[in-house]
Protein backbone atom coordinates (compact mmCIF):
# COMPACT_ATOMS: atom_id res chain seq x y z
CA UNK A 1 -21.80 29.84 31.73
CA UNK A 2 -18.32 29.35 33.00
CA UNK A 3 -15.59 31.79 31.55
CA UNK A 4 -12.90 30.43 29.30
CA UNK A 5 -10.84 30.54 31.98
CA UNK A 6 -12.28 28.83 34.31
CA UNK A 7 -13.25 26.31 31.33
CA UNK A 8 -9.60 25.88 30.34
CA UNK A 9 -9.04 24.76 34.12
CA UNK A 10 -11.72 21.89 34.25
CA UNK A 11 -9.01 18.51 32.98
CA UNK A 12 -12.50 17.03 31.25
CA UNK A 13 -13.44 20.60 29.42
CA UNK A 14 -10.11 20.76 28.36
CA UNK A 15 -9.41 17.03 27.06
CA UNK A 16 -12.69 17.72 25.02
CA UNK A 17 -10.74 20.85 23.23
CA UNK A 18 -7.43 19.33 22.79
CA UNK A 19 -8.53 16.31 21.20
CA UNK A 20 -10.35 18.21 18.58
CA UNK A 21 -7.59 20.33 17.58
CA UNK A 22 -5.85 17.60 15.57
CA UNK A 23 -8.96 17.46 13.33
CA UNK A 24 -9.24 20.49 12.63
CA UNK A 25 -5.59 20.84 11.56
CA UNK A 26 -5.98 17.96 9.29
CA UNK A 27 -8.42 19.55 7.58
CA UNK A 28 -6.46 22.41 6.75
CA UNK A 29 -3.24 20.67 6.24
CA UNK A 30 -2.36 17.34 5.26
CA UNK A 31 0.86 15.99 3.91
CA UNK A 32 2.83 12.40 3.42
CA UNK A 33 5.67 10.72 2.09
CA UNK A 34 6.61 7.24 0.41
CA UNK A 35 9.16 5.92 -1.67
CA UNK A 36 8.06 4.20 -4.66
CA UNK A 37 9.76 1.24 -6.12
CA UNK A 38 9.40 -1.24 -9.02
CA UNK A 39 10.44 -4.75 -9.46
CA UNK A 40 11.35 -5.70 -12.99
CA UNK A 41 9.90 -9.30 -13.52
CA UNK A 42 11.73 -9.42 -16.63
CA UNK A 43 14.86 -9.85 -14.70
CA UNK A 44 15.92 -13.11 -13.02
CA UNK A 45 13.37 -14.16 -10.42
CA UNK A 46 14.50 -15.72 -7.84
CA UNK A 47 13.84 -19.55 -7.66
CA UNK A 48 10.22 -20.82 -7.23
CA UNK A 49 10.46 -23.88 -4.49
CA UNK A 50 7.87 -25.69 -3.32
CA UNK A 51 6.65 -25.66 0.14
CA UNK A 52 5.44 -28.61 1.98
CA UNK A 53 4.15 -27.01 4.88
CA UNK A 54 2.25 -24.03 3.13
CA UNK A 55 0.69 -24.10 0.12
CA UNK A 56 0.46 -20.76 -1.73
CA UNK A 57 -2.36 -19.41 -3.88
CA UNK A 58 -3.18 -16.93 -6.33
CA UNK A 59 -6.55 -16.73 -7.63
CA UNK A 60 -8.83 -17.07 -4.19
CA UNK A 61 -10.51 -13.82 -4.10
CA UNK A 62 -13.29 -15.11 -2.44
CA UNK A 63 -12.09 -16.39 0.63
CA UNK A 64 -9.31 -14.01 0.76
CA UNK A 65 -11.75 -10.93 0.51
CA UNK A 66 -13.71 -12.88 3.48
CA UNK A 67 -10.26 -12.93 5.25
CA UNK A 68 -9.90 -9.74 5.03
CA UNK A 69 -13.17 -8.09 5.82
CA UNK A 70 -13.08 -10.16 8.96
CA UNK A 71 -10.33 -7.24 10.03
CA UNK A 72 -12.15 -3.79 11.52
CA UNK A 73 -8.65 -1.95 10.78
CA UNK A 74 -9.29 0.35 7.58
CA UNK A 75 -5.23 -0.21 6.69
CA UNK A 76 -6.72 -3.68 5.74
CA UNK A 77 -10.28 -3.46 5.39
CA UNK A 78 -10.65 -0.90 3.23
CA UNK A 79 -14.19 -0.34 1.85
CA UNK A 80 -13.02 1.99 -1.28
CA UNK A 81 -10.00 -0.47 -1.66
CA UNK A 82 -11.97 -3.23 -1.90
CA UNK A 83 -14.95 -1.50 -4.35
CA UNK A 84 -11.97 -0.45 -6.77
CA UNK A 85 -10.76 -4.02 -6.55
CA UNK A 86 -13.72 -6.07 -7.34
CA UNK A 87 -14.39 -3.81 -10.00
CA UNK A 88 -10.82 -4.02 -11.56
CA UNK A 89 -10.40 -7.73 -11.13
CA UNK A 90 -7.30 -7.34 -8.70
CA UNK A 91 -5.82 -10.55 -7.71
CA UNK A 92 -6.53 -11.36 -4.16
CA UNK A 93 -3.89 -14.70 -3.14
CA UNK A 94 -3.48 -16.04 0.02
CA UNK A 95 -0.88 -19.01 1.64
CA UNK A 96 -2.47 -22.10 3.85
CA UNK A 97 -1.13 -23.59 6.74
CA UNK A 98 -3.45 -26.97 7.45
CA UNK A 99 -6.15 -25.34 5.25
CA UNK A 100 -6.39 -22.15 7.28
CA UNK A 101 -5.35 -18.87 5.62
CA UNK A 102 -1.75 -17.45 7.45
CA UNK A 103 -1.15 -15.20 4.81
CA UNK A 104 -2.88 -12.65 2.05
CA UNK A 105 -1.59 -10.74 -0.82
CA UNK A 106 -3.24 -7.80 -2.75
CA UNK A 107 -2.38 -6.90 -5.78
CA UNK A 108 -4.07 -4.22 -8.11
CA UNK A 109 -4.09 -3.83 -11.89
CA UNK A 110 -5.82 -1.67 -13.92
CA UNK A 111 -6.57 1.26 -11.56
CA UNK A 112 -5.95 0.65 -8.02
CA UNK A 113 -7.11 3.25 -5.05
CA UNK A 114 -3.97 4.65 -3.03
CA UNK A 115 -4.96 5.67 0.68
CA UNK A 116 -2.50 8.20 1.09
CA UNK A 117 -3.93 10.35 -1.44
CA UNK A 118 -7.64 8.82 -1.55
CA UNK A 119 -7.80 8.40 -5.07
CA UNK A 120 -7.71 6.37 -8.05
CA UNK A 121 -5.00 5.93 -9.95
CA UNK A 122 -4.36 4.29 -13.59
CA UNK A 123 -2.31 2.05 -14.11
CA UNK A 124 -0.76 0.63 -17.37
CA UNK A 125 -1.73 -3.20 -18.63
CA UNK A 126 1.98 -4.48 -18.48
CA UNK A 127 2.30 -2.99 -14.44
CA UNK A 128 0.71 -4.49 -11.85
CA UNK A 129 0.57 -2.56 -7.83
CA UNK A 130 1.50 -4.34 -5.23
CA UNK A 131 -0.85 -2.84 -2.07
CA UNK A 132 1.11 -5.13 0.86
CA UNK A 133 1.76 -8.74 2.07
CA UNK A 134 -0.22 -9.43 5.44
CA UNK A 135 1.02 -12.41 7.45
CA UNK A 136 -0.97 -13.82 10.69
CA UNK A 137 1.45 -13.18 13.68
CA UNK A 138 2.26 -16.34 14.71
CA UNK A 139 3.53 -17.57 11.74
CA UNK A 140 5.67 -14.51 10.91
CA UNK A 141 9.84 -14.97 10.82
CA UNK A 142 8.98 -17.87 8.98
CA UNK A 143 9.88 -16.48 5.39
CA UNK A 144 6.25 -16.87 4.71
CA UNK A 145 6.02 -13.30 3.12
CA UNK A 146 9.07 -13.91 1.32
CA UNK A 147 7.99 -16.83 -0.36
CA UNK A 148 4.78 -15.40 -1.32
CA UNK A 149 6.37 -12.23 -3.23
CA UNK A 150 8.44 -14.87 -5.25
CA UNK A 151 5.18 -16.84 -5.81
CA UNK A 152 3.15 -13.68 -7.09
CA UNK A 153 6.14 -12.13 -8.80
CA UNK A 154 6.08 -15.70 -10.97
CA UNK A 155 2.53 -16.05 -11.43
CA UNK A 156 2.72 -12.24 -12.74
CA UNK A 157 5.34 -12.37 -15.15
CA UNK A 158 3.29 -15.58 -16.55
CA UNK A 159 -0.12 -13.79 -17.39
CA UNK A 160 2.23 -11.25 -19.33
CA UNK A 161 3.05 -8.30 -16.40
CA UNK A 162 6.64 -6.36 -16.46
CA UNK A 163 6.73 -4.49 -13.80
CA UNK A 164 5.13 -4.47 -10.38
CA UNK A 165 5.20 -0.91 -8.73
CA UNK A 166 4.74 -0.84 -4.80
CA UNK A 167 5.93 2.04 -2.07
CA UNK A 168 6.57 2.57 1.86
CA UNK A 169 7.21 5.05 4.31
CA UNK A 170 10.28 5.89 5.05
CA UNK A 171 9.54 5.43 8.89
CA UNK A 172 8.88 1.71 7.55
CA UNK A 173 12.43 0.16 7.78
CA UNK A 174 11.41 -3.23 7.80
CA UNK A 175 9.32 -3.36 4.77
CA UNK A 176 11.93 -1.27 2.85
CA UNK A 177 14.70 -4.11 3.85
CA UNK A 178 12.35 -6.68 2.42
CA UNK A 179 11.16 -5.15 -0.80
CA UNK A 180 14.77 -4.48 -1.38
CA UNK A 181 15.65 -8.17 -0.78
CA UNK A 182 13.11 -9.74 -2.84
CA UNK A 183 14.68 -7.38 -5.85
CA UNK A 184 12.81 -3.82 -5.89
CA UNK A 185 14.36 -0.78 -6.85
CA UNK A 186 13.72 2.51 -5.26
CA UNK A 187 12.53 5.09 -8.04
CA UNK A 188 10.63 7.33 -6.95
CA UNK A 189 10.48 9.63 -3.64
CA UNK A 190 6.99 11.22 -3.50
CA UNK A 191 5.72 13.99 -0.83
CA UNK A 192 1.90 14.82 -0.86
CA UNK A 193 0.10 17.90 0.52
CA UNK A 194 -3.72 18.42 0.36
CA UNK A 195 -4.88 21.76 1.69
CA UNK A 196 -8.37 22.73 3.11
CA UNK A 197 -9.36 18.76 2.47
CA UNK A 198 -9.51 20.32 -1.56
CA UNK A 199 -6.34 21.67 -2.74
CA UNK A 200 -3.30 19.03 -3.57
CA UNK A 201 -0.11 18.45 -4.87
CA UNK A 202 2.97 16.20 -5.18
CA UNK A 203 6.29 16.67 -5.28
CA UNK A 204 8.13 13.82 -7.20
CA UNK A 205 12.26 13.24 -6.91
CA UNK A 206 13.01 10.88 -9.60
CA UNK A 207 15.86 9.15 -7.99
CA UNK A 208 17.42 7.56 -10.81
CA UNK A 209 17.71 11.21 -13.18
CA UNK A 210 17.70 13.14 -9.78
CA UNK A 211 14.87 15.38 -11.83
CA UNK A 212 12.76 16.97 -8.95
CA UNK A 213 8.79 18.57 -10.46
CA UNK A 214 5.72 19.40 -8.90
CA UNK A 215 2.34 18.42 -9.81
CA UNK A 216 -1.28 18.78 -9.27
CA UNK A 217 -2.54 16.30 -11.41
CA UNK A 218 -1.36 12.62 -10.80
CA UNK A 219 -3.81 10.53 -12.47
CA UNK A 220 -1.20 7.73 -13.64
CA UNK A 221 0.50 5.94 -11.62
CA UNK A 222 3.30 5.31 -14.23
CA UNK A 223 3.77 9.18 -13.87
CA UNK A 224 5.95 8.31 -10.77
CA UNK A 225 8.61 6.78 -13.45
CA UNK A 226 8.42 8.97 -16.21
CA UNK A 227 9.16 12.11 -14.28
């Protein structure tokens, strides 16, 4: 048996060490942070025009779910995501260029399952979650995903939603600009930290009272705007 040492020396021994280390760190220490907006879609919505390129959809679960499980990437294809989705009745939309699907949107209602904390949160009837607009690449800087938020933010406020709650990372400057274009609001600035894979808690800066709390129990999602 070779000594550490000598162990440590060999590039292949050592690769096999250092790529571990990362795992095992996670599992004693995680932590994240997002800001968390709404969109009030009591407030003036911006104009709904028609397309006549793309036509925009809102109830296609069926092929959209197909669309989407066609993706191995778990920020898309997520199997809990999905489970919590078809159980809750989220609204799965899509837009069609020529009959071919170049855009999806999920939305969740109900409770919805947030990655970043691997959970499920509640959410109230009147709020809808917006998880994220996906748009095929070579139709992107076309306004597509633009045009879809103002189609879902419509369709919302007509089956009787309010609000529509939806967050990014801050290392996510391109999302942020959009969201804040299509008419979110920041509220919320929220950093989680999960210890030994077991432990967690949040801490929540309400940023329009500036009130700052911890928590260990965030079972409701409208707990990011009451804080």
């Amino acid at each position: 048996m070779k000594k550490p040492i000598e162990y440590w020396r060999d590039a292949k021994a050592r690769y096999r060490i250092l790529k571990y280390i990362p795992i095992v760190l996670k599992y004693f220490f995680q932590t994240n942070s997002a800001f968390w907006l709404q969109r009030n879609l009591l407030d003036e919505l911006p104009e709904l025009k028609e397309d006549k390129q793309i036509e925009f959809n809102f109830e296609t679960t069926v092929e959209t779910l197909d669309y989407i499980r066609s993706f191995k990437e778990r920020w898309m294809n997520n199997p809990r995501e999905i489970e919590v989705g078809i159980k809750e009745k989220h609204f799965l939309s899509n837009a069609k260029y020529n009959g071919k699907i170049v855009a999806i949107h999920k939305i969740g209602i109900y409770k919805v399952y947030v990655e970043d904390y691997k959970m499920i949160l509640s959410v109230e009837p009147d709020i809808a979650f917006n998880y994220h607009i996906y748009v095929a690449p070579e139709f992107r800087k076309k306004r597509i995903g633009t045009k879809k938020y103002v189609h879902t933010f419509h369709e919302l406020r007509n089956r009787g939603f309010e609000k529509v709650i939806t967050s990014f990372a801050p290392w996510n400057i391109g999302s942020g600009k959009l969201l804040k274009k299509i008419g979110y609001k920041k509220i919320a600035y929220i950093r989680h930290f999960r210890i030994l894979n077991t432990f967690r808690f949040w801490f929540i800066r309400n940023l329009t009272t500036e009130k700052k709390v911890f928590t260990t129990n965030l079972s409701r999602l409208y707990q990011i705007i009451e804080q």
